[in-house]
N, C-alpha and C. Protein backbone atom coordinates (compact mmCIF):
# COMPACT_ATOMS: atom_id res chain seq x y z
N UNK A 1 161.85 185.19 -24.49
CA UNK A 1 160.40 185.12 -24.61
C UNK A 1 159.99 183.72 -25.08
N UNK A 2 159.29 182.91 -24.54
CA UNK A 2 159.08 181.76 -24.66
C UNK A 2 157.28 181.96 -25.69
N UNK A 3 157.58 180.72 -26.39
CA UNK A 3 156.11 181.02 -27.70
C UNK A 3 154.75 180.38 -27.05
N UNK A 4 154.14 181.23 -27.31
CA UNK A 4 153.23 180.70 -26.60
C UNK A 4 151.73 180.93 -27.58
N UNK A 5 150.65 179.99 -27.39
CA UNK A 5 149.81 179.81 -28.47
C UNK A 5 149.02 181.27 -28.44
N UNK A 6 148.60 181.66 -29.28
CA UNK A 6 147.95 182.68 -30.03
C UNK A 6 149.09 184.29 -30.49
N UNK A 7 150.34 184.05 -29.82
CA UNK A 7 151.35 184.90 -29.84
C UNK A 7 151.59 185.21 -31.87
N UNK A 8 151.79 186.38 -32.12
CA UNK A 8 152.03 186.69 -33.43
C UNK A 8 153.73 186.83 -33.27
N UNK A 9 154.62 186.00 -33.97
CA UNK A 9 155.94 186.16 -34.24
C UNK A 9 156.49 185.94 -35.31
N UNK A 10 157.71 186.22 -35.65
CA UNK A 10 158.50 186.47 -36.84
C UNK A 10 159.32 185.48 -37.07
N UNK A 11 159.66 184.43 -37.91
CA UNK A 11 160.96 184.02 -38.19
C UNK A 11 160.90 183.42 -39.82
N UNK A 12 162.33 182.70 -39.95
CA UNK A 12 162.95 182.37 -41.43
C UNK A 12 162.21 181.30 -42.03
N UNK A 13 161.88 181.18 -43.04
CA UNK A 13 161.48 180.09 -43.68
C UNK A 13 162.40 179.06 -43.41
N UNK A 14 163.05 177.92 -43.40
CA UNK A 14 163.79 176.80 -43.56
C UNK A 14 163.89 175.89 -44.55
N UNK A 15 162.70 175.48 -45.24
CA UNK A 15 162.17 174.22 -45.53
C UNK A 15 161.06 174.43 -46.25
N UNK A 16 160.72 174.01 -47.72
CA UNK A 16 158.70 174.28 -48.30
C UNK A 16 159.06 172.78 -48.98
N UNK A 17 157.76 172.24 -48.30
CA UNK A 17 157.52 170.75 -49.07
C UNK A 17 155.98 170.96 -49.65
N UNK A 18 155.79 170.09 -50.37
CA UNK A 18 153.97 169.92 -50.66
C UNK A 18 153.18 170.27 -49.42
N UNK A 19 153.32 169.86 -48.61
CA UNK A 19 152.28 169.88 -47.50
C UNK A 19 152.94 171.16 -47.21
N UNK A 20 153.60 171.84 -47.04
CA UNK A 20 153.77 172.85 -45.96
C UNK A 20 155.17 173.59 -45.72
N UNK A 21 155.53 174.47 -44.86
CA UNK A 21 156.50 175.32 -44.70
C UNK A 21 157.05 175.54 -43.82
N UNK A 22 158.23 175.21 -43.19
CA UNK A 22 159.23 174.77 -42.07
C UNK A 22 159.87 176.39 -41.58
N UNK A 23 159.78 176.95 -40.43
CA UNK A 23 160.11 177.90 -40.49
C UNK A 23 160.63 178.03 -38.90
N UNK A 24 162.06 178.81 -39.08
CA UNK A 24 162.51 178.33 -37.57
C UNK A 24 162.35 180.05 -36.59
N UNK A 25 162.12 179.50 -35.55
CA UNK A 25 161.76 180.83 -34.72
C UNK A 25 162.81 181.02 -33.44
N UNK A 26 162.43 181.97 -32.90
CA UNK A 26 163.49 182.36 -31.66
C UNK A 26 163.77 181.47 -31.10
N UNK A 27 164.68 181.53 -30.69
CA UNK A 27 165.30 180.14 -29.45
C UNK A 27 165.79 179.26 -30.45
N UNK A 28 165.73 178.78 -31.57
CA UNK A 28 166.29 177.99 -32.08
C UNK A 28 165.28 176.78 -32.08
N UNK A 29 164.00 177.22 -32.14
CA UNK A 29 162.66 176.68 -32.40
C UNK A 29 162.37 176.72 -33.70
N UNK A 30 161.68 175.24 -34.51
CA UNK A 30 161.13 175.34 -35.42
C UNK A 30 159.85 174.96 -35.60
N UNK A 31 158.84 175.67 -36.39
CA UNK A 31 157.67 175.42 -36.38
C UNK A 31 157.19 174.70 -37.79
N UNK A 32 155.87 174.65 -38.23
CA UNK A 32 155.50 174.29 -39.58
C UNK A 32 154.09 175.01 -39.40
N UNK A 33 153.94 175.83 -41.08
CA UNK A 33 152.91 176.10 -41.30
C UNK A 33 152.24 174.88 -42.38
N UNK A 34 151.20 174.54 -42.55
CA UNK A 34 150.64 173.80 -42.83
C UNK A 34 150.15 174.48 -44.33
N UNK A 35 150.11 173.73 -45.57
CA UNK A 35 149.76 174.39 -46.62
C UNK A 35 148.08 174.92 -46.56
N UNK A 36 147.60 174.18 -45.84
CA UNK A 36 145.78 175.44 -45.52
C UNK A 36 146.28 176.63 -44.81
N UNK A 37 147.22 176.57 -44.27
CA UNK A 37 147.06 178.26 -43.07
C UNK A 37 148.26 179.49 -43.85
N UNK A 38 148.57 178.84 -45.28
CA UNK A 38 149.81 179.76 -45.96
C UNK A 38 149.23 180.52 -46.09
N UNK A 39 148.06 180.99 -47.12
CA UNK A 39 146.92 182.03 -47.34
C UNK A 39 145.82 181.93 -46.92
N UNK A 40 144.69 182.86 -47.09
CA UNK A 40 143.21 182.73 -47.25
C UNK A 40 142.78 182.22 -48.42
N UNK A 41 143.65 182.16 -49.55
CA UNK A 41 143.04 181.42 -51.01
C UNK A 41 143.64 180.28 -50.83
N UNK A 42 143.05 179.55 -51.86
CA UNK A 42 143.71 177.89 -51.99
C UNK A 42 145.00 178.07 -52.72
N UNK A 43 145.95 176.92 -52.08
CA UNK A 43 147.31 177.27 -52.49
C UNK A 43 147.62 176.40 -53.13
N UNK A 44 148.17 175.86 -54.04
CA UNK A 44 148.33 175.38 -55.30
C UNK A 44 150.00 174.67 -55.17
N UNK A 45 150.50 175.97 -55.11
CA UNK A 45 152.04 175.74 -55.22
C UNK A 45 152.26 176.63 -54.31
N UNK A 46 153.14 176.06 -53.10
CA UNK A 46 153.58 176.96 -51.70
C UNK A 46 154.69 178.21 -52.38
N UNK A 47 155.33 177.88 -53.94
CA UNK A 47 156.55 178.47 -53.78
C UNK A 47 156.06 179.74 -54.35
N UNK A 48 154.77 179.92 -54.73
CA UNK A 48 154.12 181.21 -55.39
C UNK A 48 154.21 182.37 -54.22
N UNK A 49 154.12 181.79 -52.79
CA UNK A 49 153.54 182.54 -51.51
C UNK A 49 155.19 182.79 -50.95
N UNK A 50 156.01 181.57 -50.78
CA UNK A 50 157.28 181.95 -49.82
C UNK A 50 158.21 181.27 -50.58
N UNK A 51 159.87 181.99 -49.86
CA UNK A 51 160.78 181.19 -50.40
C UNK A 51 161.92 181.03 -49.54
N UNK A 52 162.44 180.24 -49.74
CA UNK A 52 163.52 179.98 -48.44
C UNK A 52 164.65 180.99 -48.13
N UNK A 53 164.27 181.03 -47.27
CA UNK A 53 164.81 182.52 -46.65
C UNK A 53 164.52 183.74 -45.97
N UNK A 54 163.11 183.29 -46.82
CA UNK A 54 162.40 184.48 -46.23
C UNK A 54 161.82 184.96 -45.28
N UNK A 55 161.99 186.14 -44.43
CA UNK A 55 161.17 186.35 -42.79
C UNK A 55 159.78 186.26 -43.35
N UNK A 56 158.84 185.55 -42.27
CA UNK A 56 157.45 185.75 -42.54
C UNK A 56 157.17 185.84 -40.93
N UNK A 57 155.98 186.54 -40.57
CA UNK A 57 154.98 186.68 -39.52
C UNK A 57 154.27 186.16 -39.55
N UNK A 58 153.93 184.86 -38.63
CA UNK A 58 152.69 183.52 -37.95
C UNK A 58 152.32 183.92 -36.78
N UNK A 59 151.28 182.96 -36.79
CA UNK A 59 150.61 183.16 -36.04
C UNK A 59 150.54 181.75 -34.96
N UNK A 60 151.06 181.40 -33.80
CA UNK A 60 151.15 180.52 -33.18
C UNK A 60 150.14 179.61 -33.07
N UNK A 61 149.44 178.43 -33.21
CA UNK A 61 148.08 177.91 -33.39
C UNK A 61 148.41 176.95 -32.41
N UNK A 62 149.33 176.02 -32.22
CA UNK A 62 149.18 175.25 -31.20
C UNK A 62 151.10 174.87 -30.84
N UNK A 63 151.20 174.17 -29.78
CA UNK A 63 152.17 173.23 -28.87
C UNK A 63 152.01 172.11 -28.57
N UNK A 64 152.65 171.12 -29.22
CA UNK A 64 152.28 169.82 -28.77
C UNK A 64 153.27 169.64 -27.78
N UNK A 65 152.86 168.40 -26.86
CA UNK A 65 153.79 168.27 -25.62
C UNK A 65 154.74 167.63 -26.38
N UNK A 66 155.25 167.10 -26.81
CA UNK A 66 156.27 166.85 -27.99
C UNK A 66 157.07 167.67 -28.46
N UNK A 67 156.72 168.92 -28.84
CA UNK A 67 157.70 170.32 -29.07
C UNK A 67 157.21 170.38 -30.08
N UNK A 68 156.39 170.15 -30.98
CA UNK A 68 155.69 170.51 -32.46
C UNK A 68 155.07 171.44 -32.14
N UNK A 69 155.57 172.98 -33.17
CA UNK A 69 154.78 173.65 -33.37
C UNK A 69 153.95 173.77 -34.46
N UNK A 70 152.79 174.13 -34.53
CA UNK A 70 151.78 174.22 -35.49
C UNK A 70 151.53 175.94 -35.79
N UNK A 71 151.77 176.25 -36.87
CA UNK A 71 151.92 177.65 -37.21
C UNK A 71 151.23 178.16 -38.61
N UNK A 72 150.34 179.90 -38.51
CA UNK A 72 149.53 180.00 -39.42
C UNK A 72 150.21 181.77 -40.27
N UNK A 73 150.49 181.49 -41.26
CA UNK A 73 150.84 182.75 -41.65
C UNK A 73 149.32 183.47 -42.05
N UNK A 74 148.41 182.73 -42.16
CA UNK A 74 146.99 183.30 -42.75
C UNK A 74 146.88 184.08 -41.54
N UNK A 75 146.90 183.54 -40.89
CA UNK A 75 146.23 184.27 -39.47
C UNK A 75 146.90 185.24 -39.23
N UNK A 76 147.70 185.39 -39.44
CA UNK A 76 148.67 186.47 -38.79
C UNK A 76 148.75 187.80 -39.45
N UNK A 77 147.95 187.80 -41.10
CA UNK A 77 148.10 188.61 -41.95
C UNK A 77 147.40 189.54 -41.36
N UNK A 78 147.59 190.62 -42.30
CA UNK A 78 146.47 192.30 -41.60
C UNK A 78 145.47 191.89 -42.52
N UNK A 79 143.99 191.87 -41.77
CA UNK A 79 142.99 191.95 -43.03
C UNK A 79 142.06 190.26 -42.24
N UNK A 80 142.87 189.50 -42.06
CA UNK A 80 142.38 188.39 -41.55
C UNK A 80 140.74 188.22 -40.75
N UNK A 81 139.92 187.64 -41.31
CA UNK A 81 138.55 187.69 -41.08
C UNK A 81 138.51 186.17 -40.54
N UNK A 82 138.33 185.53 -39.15
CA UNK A 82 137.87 184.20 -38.93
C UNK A 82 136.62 183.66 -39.56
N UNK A 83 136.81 182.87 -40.67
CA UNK A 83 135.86 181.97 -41.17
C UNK A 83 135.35 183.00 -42.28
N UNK A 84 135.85 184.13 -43.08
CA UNK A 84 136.03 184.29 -43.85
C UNK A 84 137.36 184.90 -44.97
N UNK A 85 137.09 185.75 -45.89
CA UNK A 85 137.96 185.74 -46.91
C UNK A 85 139.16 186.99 -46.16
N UNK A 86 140.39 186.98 -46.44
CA UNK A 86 141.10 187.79 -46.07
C UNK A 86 141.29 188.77 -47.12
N UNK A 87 141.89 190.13 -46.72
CA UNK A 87 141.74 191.11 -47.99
C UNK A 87 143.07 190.85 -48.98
N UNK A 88 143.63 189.65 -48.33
CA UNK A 88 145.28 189.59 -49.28
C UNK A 88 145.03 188.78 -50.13
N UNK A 89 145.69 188.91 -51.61
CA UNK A 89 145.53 188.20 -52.50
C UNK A 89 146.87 188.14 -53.54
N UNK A 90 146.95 187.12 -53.73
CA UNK A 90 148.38 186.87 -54.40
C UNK A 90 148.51 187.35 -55.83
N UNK A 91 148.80 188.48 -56.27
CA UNK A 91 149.10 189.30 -57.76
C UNK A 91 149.66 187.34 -58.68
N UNK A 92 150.66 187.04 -58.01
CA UNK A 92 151.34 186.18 -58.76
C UNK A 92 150.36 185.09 -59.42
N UNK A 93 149.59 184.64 -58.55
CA UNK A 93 148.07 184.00 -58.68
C UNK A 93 147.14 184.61 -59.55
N UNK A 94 146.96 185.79 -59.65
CA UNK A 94 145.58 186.31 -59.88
C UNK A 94 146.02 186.51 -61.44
N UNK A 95 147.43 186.87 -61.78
CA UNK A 95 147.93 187.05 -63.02
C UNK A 95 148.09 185.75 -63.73
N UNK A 96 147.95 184.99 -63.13
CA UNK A 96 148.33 183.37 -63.38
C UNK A 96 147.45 182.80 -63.90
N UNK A 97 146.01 182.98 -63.30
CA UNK A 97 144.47 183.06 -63.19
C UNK A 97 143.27 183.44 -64.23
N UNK A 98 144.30 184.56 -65.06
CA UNK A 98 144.04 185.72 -65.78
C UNK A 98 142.69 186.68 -65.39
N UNK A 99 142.81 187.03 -63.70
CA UNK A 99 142.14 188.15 -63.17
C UNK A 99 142.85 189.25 -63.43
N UNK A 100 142.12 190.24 -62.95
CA UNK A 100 142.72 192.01 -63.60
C UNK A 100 143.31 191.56 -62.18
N UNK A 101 144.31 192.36 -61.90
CA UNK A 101 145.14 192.89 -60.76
C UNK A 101 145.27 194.60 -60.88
N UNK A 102 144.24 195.52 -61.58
CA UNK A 102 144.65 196.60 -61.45
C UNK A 102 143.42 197.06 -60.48
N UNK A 103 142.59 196.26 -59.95
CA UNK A 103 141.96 197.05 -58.51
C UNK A 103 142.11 196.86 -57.48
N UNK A 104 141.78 197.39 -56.13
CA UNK A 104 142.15 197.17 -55.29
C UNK A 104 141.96 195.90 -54.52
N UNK A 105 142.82 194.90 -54.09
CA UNK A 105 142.40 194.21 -53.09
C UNK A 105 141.36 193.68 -52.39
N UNK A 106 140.29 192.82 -52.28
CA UNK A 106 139.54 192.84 -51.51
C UNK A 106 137.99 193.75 -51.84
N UNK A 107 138.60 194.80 -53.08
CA UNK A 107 137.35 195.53 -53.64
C UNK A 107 136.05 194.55 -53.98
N UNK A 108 135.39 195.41 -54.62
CA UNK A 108 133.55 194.34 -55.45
C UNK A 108 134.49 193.86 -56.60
N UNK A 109 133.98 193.22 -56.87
CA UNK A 109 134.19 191.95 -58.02
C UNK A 109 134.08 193.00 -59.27
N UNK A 110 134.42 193.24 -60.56
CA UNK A 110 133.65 193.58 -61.84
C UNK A 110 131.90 192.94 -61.43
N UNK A 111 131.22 193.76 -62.41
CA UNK A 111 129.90 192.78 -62.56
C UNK A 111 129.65 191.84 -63.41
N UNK A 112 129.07 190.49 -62.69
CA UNK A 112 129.41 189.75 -63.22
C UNK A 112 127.60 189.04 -63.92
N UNK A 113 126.91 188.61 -64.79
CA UNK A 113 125.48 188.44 -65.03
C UNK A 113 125.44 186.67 -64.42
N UNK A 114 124.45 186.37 -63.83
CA UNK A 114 125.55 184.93 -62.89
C UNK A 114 124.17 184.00 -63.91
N UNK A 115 125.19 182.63 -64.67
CA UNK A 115 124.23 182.26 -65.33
C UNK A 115 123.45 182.01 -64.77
N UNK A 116 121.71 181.62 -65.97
CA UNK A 116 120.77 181.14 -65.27
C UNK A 116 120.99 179.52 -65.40
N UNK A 117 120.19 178.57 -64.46
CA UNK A 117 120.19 177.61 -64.38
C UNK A 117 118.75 176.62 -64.28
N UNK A 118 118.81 175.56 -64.96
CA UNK A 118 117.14 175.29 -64.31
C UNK A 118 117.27 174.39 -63.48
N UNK A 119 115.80 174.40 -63.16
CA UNK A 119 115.57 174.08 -62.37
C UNK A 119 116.36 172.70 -61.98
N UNK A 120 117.03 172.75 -60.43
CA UNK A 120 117.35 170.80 -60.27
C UNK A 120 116.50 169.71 -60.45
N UNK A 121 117.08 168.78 -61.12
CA UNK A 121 116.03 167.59 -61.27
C UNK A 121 116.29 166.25 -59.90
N UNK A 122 115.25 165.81 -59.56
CA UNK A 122 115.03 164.72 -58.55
C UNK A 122 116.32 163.49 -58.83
N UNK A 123 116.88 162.97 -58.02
CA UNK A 123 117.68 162.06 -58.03
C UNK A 123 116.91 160.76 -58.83
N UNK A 124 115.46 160.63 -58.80
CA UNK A 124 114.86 159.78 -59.88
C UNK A 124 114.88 159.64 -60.97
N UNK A 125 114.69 161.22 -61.56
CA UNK A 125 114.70 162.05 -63.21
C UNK A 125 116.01 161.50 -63.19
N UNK A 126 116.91 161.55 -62.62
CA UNK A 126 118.46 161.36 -62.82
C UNK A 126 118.87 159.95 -63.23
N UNK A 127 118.38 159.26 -62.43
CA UNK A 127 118.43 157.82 -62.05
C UNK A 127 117.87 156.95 -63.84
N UNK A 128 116.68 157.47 -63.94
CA UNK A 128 115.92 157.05 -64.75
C UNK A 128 116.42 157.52 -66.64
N UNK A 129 116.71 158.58 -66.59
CA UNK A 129 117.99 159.08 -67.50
C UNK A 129 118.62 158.33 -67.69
N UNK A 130 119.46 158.13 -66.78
CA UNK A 130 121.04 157.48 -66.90
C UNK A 130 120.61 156.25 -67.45
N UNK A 131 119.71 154.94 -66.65
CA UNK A 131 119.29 153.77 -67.04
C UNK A 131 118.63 153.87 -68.48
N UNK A 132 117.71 154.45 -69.08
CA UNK A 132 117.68 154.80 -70.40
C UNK A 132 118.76 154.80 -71.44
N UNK A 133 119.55 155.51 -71.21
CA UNK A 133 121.00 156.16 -72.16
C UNK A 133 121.78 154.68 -71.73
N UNK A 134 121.68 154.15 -70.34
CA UNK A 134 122.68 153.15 -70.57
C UNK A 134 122.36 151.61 -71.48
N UNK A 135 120.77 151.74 -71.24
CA UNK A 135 120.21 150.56 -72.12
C UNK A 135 120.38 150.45 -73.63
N UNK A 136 120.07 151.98 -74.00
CA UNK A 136 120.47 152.42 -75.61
C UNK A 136 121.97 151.64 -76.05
N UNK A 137 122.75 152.69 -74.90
CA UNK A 137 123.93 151.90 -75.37
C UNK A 137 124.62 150.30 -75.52
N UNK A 138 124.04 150.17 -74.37
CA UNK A 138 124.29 148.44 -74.21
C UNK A 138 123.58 147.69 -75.52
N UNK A 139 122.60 147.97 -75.73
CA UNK A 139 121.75 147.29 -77.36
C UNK A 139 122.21 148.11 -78.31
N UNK A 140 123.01 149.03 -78.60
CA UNK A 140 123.87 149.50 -79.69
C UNK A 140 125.24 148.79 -79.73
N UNK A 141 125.86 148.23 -78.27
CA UNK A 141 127.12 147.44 -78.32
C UNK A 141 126.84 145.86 -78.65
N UNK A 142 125.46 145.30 -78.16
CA UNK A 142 125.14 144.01 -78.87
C UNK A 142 124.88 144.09 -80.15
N UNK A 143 124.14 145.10 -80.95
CA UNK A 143 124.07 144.58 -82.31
C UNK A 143 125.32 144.81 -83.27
N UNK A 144 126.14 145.43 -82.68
CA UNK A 144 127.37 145.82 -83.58
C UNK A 144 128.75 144.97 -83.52
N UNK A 145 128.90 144.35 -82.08
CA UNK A 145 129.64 143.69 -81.70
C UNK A 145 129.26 141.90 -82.22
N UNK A 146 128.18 141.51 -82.58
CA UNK A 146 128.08 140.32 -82.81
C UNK A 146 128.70 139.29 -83.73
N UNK A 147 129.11 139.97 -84.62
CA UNK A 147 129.82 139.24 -85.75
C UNK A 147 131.61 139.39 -86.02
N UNK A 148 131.97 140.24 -84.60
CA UNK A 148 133.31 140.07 -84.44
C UNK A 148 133.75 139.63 -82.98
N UNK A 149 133.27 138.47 -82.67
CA UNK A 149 133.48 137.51 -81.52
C UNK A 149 133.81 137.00 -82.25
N UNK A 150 135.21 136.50 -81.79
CA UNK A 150 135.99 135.49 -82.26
C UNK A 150 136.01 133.92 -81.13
N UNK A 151 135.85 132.72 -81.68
CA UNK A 151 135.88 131.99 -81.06
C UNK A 151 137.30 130.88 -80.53
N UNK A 152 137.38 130.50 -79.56
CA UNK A 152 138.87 129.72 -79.00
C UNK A 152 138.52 128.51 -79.37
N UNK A 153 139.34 128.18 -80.50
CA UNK A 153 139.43 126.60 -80.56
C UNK A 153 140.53 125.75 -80.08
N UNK A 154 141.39 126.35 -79.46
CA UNK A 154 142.54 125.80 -78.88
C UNK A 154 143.85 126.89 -79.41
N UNK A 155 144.89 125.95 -78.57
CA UNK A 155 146.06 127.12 -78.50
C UNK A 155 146.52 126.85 -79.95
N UNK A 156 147.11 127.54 -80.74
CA UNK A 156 147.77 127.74 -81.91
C UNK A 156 146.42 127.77 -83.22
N UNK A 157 145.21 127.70 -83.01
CA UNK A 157 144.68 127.89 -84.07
C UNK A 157 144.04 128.47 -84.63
N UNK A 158 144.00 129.89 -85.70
CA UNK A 158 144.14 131.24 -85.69
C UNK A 158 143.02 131.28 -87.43
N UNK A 159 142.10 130.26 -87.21
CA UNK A 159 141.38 130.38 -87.96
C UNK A 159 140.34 131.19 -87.85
């Protein structure tokens, strides 16, 4: 069976670097999943998700005429929503995190009261702030700094 793009298949991990996860498939093909397509959450540390050795199920994403495969274990999961959240979530993470892990998956959130905030201020209000607070400071570093400038009268003289 030759791999072909959007095909869901199985093979061994090989290889986990920072970027990503080397995993060799039938035929004596190897692919790479890319550290965005390991999960649906942000991945931190690949070795939380896989470990060498291990069978995982991808999802074929592309073939370069080169023989690079480009491969997605996100995609391939059960639960997988395009362009949103998948229902899988990493216990190892979430305990890590200090989320409960005793509900289900993918359930409602606890309730949460979402702070209030005021209103945004204009990039001017902002602007005009900052230049204020920075003037303060700058005339708090001239009057304090003035009487410990030391002056160079030449090399060796430490008067």
């Amino acid at each position: 069976m030759s791999i072909e793009v959007g095909s869901i298949v199985s093979g061994k991990v090989t290889g986990i670097t920072n970027f990503g996860v080397f995993v060799e498939l039938e035929e004596g093909k190897n692919g790479m999943v890319h550290i965005s397509e390991v999960a649906a959450t942000y991945v931190k540390e690949i070795r939380e998700y896989v470990s060498v050795g291990q069978q995982v199920t991808v999802k074929v994403l592309s073939v370069a005429p080169d023989g690079k495969i480009s491969l997605s274990m996100k995609q391939a999961a059960e639960g997988y929503r395009p362009g949103g959240r998948s229902d899988h979530r990493s216990p190892q993470r979430d305990r890590a995190q200090g989320r409960r892990t005793d509900r289900p998956a993918g359930g409602p959130p606890p309730e949460v009261e979402a702070p209030s905030r005021p209103a945004p201020e204009g990039f001017d209000e902002m602007l005009s702030r900052f230049m204020a607070s920075s003037d303060e400071k700058i005339s708090s570093m001239r009057r304090n700094s003035g009487d410990r400038r030391s002056s160079r009268r030449g090399p060796g003289s430490w008067q």
